[in-house]
PDB file of N, CA and C in Angstrom:
ATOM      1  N   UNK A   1      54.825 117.256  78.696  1.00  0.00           N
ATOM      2  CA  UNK A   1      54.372 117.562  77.346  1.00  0.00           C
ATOM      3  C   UNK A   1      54.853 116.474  76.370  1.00  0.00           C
ATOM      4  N   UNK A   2      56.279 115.851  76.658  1.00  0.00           N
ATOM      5  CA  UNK A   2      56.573 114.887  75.765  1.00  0.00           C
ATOM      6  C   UNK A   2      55.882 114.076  75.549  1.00  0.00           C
ATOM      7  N   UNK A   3      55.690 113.257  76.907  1.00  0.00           N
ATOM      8  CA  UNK A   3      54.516 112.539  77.392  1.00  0.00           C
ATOM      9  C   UNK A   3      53.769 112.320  75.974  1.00  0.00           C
ATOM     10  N   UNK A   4      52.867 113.609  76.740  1.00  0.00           N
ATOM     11  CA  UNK A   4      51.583 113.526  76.061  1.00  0.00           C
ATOM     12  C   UNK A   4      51.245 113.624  74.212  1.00  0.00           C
ATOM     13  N   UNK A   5      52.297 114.420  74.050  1.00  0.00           N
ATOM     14  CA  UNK A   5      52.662 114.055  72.492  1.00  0.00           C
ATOM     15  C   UNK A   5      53.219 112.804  72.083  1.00  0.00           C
ATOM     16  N   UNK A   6      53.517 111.885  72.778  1.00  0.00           N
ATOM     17  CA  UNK A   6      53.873 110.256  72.617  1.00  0.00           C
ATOM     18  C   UNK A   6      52.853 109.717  72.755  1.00  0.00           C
ATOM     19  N   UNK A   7      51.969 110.041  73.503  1.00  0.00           N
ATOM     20  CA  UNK A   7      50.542 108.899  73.558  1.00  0.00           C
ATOM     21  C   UNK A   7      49.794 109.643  71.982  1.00  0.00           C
ATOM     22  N   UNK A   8      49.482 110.847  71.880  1.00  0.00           N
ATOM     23  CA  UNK A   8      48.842 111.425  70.617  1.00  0.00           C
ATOM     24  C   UNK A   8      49.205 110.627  69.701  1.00  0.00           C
ATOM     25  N   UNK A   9      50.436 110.749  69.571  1.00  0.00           N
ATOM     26  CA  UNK A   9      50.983 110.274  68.295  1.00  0.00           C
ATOM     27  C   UNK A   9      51.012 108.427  67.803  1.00  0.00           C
ATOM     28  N   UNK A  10      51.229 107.667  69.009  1.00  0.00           N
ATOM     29  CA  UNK A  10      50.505 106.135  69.166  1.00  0.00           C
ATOM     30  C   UNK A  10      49.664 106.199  69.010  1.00  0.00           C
ATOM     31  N   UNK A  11      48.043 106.719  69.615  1.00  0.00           N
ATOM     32  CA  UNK A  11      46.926 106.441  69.119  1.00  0.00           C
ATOM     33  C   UNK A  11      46.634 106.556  68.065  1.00  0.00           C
ATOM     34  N   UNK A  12      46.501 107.858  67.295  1.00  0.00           N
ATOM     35  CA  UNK A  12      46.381 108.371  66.135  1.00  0.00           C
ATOM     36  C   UNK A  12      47.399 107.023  65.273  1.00  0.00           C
ATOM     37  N   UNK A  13      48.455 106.904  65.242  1.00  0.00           N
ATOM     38  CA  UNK A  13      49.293 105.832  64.475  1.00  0.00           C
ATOM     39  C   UNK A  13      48.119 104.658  64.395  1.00  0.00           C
ATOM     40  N   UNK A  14      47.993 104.047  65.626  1.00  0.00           N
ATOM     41  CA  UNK A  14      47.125 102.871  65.725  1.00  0.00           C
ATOM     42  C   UNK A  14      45.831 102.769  64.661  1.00  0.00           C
ATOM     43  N   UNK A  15      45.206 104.205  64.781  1.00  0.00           N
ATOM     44  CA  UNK A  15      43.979 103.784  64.042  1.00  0.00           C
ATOM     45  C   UNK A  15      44.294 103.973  62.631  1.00  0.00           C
ATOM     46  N   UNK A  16      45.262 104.328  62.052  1.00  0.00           N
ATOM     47  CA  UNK A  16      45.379 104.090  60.460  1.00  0.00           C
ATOM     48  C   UNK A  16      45.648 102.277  60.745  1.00  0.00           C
ATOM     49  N   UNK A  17      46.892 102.222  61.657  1.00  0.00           N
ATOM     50  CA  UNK A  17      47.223 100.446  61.503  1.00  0.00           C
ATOM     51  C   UNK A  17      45.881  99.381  61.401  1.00  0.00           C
ATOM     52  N   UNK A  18      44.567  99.962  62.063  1.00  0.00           N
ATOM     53  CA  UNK A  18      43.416  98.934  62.867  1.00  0.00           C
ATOM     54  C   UNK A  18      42.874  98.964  60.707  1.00  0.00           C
ATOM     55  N   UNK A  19      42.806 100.625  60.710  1.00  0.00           N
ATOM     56  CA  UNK A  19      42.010 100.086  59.653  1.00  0.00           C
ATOM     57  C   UNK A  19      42.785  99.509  58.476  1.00  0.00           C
ATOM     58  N   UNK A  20      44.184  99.949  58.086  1.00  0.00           N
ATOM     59  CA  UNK A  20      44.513  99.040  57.387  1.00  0.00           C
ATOM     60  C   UNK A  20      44.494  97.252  57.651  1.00  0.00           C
ATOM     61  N   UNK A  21      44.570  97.472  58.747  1.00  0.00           N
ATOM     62  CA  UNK A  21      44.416  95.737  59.044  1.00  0.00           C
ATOM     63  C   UNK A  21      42.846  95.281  58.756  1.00  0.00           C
ATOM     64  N   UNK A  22      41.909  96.211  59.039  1.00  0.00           N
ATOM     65  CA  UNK A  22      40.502  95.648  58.647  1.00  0.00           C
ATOM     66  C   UNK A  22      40.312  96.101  56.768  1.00  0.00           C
ATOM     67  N   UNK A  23      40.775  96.650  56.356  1.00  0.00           N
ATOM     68  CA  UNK A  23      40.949  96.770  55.044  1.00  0.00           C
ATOM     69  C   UNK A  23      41.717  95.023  54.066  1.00  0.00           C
ATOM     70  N   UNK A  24      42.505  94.941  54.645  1.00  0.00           N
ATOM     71  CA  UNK A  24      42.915  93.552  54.061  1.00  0.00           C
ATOM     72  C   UNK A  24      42.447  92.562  54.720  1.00  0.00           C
ATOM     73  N   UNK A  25      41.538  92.524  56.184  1.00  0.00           N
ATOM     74  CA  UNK A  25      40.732  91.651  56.181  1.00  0.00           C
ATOM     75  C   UNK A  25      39.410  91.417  56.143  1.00  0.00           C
ATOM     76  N   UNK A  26      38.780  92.476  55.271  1.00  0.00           N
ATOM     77  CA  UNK A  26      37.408  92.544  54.866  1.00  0.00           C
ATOM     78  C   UNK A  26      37.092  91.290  53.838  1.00  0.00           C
ATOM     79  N   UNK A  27      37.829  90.318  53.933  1.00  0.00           N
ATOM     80  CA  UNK A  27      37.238  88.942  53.460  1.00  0.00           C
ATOM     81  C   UNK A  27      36.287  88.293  54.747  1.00  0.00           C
ATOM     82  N   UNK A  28      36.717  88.852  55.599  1.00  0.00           N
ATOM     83  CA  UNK A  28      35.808  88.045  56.610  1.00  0.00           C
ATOM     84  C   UNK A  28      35.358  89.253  57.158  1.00  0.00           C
ATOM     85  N   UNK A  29      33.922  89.283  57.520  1.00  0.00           N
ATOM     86  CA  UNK A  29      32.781  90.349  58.041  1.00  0.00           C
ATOM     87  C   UNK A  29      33.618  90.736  59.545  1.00  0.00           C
ATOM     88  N   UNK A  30      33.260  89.493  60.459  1.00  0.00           N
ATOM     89  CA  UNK A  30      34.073  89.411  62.135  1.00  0.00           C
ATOM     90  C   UNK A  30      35.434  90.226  62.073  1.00  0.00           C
ATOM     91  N   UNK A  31      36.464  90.063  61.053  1.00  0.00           N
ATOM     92  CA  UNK A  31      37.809  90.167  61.668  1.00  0.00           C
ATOM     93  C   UNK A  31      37.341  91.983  61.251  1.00  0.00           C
ATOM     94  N   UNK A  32      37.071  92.500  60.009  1.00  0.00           N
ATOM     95  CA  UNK A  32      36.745  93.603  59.207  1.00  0.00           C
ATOM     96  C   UNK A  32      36.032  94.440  60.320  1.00  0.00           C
ATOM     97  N   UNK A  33      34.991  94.342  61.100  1.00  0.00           N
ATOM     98  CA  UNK A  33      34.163  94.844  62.263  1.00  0.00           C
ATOM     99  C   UNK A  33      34.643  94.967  62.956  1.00  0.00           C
ATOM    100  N   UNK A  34      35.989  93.941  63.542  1.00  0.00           N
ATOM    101  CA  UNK A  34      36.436  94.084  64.938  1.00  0.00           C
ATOM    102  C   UNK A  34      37.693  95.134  64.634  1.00  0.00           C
ATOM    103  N   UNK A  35      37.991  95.223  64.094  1.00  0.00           N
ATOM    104  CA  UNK A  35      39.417  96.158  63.457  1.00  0.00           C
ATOM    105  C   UNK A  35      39.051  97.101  63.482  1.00  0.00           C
ATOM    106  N   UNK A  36      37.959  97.606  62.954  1.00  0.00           N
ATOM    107  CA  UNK A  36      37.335  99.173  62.874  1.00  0.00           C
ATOM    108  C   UNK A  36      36.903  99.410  64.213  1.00  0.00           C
ATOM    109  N   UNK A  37      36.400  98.626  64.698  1.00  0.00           N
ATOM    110  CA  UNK A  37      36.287  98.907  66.512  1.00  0.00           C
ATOM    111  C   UNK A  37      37.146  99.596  66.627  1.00  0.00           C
ATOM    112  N   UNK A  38      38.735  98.648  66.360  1.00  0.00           N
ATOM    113  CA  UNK A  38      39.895  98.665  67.318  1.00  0.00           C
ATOM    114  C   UNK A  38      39.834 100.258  67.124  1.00  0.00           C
ATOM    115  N   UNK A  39      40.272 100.452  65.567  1.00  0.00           N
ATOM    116  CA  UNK A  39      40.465 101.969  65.278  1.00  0.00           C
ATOM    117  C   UNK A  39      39.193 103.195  65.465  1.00  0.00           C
ATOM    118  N   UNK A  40      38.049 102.765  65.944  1.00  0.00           N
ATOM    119  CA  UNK A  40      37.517 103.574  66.748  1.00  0.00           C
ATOM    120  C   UNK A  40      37.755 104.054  68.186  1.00  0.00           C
ATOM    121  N   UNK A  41      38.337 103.113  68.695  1.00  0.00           N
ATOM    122  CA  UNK A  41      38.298 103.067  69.896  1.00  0.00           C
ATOM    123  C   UNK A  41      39.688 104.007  70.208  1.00  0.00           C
ATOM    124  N   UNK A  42      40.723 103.921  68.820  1.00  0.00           N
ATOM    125  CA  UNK A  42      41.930 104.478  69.052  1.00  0.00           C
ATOM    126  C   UNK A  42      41.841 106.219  68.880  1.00  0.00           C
ATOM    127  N   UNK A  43      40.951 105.860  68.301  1.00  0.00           N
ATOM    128  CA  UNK A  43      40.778 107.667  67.850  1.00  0.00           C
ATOM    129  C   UNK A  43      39.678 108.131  69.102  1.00  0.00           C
ATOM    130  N   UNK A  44      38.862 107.361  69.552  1.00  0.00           N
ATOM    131  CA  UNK A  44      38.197 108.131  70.663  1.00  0.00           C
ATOM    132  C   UNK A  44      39.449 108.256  71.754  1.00  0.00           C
ATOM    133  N   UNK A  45      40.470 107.414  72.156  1.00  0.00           N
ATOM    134  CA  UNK A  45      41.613 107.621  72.802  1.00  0.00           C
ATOM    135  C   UNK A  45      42.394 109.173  72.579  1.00  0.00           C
ATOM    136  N   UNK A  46      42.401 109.224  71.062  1.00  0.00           N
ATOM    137  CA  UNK A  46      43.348 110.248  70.740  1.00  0.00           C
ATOM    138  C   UNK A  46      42.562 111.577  71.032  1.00  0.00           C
ATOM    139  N   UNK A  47      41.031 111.627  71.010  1.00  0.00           N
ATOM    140  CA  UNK A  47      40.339 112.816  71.379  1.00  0.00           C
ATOM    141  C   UNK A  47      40.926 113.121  72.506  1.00  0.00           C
ATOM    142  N   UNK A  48      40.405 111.703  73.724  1.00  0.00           N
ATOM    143  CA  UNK A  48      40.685 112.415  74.783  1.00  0.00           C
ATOM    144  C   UNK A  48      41.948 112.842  75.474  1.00  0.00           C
ATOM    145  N   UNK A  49      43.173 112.410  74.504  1.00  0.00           N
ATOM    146  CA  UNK A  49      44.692 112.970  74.800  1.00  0.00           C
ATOM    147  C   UNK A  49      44.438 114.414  74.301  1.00  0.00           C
ATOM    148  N   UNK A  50      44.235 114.983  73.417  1.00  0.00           N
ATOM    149  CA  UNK A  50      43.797 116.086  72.527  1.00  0.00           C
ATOM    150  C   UNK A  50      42.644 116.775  73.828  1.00  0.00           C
ATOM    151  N   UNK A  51      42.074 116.567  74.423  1.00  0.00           N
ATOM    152  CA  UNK A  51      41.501 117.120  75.815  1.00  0.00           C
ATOM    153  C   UNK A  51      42.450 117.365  76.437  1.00  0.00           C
ATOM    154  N   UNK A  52      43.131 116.413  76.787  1.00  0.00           N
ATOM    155  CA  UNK A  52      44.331 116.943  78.110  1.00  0.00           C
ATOM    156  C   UNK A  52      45.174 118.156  78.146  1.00  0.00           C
ATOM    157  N   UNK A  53      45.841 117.783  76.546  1.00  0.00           N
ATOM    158  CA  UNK A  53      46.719 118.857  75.633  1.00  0.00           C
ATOM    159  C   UNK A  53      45.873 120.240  75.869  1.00  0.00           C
ATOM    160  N   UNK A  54      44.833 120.351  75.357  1.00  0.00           N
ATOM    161  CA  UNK A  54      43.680 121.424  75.877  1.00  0.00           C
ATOM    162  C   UNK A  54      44.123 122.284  77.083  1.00  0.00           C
ATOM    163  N   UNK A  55      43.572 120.913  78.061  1.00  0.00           N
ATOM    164  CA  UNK A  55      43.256 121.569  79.335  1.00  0.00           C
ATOM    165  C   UNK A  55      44.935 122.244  79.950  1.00  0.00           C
ATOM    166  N   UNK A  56      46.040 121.022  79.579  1.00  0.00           N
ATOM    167  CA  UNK A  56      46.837 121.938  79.950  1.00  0.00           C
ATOM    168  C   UNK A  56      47.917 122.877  79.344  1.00  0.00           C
ATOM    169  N   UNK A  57      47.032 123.348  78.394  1.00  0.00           N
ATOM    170  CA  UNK A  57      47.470 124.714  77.973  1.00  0.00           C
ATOM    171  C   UNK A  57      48.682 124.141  76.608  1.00  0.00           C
ATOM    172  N   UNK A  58      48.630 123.177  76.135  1.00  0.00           N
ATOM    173  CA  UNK A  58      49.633 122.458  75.670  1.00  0.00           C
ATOM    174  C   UNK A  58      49.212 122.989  74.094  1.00  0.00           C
ATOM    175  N   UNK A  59      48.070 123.270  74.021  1.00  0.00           N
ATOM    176  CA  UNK A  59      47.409 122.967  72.560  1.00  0.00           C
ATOM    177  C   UNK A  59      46.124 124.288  73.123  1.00  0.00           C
ATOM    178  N   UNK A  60      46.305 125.010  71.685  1.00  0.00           N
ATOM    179  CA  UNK A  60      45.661 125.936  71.745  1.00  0.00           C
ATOM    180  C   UNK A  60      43.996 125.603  71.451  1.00  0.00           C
ATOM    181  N   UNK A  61      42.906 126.441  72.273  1.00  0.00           N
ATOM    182  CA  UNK A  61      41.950 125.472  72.480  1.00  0.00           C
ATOM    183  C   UNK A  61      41.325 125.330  70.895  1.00  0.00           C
ATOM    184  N   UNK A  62      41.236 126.512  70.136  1.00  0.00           N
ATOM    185  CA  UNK A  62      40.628 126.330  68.861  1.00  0.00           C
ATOM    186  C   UNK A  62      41.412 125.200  68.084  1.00  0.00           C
ATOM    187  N   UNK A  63      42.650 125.372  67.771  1.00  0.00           N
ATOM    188  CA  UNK A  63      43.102 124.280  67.375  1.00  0.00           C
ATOM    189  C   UNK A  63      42.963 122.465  67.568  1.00  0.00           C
ATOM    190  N   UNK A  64      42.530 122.743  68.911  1.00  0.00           N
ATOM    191  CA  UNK A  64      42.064 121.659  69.794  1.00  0.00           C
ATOM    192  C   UNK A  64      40.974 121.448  69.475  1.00  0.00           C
ATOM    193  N   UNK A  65      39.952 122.102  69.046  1.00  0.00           N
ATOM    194  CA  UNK A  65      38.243 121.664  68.396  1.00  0.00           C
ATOM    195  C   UNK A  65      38.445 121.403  67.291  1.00  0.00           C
ATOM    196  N   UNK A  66      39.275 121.791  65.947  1.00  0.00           N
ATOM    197  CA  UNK A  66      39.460 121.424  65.038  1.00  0.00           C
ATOM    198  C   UNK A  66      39.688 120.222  65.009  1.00  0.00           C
ATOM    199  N   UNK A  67      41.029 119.601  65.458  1.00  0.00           N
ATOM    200  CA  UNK A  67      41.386 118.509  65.334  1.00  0.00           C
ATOM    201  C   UNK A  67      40.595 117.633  66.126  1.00  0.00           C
ATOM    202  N   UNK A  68      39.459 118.153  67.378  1.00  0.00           N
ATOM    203  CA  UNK A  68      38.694 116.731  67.777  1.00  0.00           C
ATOM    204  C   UNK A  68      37.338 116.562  66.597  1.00  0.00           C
ATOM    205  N   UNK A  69      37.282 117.742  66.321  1.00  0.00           N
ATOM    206  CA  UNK A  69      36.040 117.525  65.378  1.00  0.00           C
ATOM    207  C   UNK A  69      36.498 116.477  63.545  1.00  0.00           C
ATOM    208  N   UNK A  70      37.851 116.883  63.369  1.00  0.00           N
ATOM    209  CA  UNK A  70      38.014 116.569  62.683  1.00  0.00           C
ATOM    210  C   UNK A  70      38.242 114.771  62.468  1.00  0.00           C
ATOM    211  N   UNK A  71      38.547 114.348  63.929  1.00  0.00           N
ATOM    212  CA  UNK A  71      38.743 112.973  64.236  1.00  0.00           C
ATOM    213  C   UNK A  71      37.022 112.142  64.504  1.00  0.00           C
ATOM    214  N   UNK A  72      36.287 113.684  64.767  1.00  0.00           N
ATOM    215  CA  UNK A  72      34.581 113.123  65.056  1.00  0.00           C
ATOM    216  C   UNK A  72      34.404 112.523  64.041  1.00  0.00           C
ATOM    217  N   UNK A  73      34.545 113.089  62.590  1.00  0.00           N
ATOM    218  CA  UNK A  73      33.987 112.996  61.167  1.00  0.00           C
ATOM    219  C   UNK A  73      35.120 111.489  60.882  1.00  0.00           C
ATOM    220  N   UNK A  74      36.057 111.600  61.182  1.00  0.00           N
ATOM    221  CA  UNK A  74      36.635 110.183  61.058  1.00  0.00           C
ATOM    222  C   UNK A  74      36.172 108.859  62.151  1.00  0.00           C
ATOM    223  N   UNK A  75      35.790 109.569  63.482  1.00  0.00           N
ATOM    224  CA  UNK A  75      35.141 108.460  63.859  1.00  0.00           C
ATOM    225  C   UNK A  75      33.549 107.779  63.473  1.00  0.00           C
ATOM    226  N   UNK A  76      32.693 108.949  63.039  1.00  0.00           N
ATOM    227  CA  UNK A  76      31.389 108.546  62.082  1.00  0.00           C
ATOM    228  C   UNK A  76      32.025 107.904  60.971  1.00  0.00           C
ATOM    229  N   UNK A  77      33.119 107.656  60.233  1.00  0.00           N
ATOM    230  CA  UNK A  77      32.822 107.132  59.458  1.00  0.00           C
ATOM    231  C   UNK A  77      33.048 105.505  59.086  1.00  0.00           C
ATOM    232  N   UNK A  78      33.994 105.683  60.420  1.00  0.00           N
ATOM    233  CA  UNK A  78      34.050 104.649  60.761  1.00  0.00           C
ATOM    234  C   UNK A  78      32.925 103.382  61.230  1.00  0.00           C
ATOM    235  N   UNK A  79      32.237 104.147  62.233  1.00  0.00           N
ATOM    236  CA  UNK A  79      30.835 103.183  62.805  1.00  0.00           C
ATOM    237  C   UNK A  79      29.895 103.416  61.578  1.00  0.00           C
ATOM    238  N   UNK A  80      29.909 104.027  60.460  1.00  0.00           N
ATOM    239  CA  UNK A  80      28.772 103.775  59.466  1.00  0.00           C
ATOM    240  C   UNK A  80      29.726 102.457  58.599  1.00  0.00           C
ATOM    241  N   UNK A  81      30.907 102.548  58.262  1.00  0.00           N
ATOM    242  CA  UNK A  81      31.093 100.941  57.589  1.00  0.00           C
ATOM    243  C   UNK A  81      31.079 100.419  59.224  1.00  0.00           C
ATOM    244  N   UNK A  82      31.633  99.908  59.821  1.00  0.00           N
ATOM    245  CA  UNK A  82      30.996  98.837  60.951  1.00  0.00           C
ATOM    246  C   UNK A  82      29.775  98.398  61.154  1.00  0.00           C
ATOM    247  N   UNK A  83      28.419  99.508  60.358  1.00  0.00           N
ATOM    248  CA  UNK A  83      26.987  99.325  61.124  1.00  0.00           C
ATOM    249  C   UNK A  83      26.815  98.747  59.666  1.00  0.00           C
ATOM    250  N   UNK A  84      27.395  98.882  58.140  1.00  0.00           N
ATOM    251  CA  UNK A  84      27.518  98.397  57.352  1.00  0.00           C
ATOM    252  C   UNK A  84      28.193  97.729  56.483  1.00  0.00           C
ATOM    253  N   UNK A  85      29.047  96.296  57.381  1.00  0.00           N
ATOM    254  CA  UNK A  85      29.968  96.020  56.656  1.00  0.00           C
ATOM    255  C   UNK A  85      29.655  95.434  55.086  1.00  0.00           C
ATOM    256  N   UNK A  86      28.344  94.897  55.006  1.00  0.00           N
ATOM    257  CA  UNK A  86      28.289  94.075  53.540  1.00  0.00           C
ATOM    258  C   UNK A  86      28.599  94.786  52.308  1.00  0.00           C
ATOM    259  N   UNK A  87      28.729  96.389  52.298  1.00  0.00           N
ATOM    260  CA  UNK A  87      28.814  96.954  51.706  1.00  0.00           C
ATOM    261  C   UNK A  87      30.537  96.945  50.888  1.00  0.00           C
ATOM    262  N   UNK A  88      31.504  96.990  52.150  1.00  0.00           N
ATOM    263  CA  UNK A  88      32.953  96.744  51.980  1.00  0.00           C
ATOM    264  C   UNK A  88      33.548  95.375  51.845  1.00  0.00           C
ATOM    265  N   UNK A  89      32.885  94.214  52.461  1.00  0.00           N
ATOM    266  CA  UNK A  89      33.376  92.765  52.087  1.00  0.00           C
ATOM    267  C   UNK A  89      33.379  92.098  51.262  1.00  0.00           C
ATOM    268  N   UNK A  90      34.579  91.440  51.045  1.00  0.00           N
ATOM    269  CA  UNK A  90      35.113  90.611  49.360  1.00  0.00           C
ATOM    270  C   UNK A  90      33.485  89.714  49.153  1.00  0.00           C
ATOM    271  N   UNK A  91      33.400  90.122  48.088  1.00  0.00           N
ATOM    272  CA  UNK A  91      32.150  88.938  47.876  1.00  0.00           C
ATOM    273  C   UNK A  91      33.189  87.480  47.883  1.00  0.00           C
ATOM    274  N   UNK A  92      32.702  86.067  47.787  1.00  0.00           N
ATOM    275  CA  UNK A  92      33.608  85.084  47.835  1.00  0.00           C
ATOM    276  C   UNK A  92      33.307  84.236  46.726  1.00  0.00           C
ATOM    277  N   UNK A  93      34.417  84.178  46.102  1.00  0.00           N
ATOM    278  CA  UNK A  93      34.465  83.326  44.872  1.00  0.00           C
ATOM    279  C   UNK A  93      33.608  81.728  44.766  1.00  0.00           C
ATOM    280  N   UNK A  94      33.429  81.696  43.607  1.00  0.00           N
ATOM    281  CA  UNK A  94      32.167  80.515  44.000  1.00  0.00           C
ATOM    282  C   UNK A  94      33.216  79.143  43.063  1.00  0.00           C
ATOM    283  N   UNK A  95      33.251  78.142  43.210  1.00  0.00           N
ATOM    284  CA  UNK A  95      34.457  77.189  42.988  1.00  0.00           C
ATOM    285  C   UNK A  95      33.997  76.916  41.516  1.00  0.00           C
ATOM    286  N   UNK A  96      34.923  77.044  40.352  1.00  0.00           N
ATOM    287  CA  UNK A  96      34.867  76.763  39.210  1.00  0.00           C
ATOM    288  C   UNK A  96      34.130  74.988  39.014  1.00  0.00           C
ATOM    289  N   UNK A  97      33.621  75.012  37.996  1.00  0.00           N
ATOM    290  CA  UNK A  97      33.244  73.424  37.588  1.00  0.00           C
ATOM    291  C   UNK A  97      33.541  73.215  36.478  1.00  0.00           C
TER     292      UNK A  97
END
C-alpha cells in the first residue's frame, strides 16, 4: 500500500511540475506542447495507479471514480491547450527602431 501511495503521489506531483514548466515556457510553441504531453501522460499514469488502489481494495471504488474522473476533466484540458497552443503563447516582441 505504501508502495502504491508513493507512485500516486509522484505522478500526480509531476503533472503540476510538467505544466508549470510548460507555463514558463510557452514562449516557445515546441517546448509549451511537449510539457503538457509530459503532464498528460503523468496524470494518465496516476489514473492507472488510482485503478490498482481500486482493484486492491486500497481505495474505495466510488471514491476511486471521482478522483479518475476528476483527473479526466484535467486531462481534457490539457489536450485542448496542446491541440491549441497559439492561444497560450507569448506573442514575441518585435525589435524597437
Amino acid at each position: 500500500m505504501y508502495s502504491l501511495n508513493d507512485q500516486i503521489r509522484r505522478a500526480s506531483r509531476a503533472v503540476s511540475a510538467s505544466i508549470a514548466e510548460a507555463w514558463r515556457g510557452r514562449k516557445y510553441e515546441a517546448v509549451f506542447v511537449n510539457k503538457l504531453n509530459e503532464a498528460e501522460r503523468e496524470a494518465a499514469e496516476t489514473q492507472t495507479w488510482l485503478e490498482y488502489a481500486v482493484k486492491c481494495d486500497y481505495l474505495d471504488r466510488k471514491e476511486g471514480a471521482r478522483l479518475f474522473r476528476a483527473s479526466d476533466r484535467g486531462i481534457g484540458k490539457l489536450v485542448k491547450m496542446g491541440n491549441e497552443p497559439g492561444r497560450w503563447i507569448l506573442a514575441k516582441s518585435r525589435p524597437r527602431s
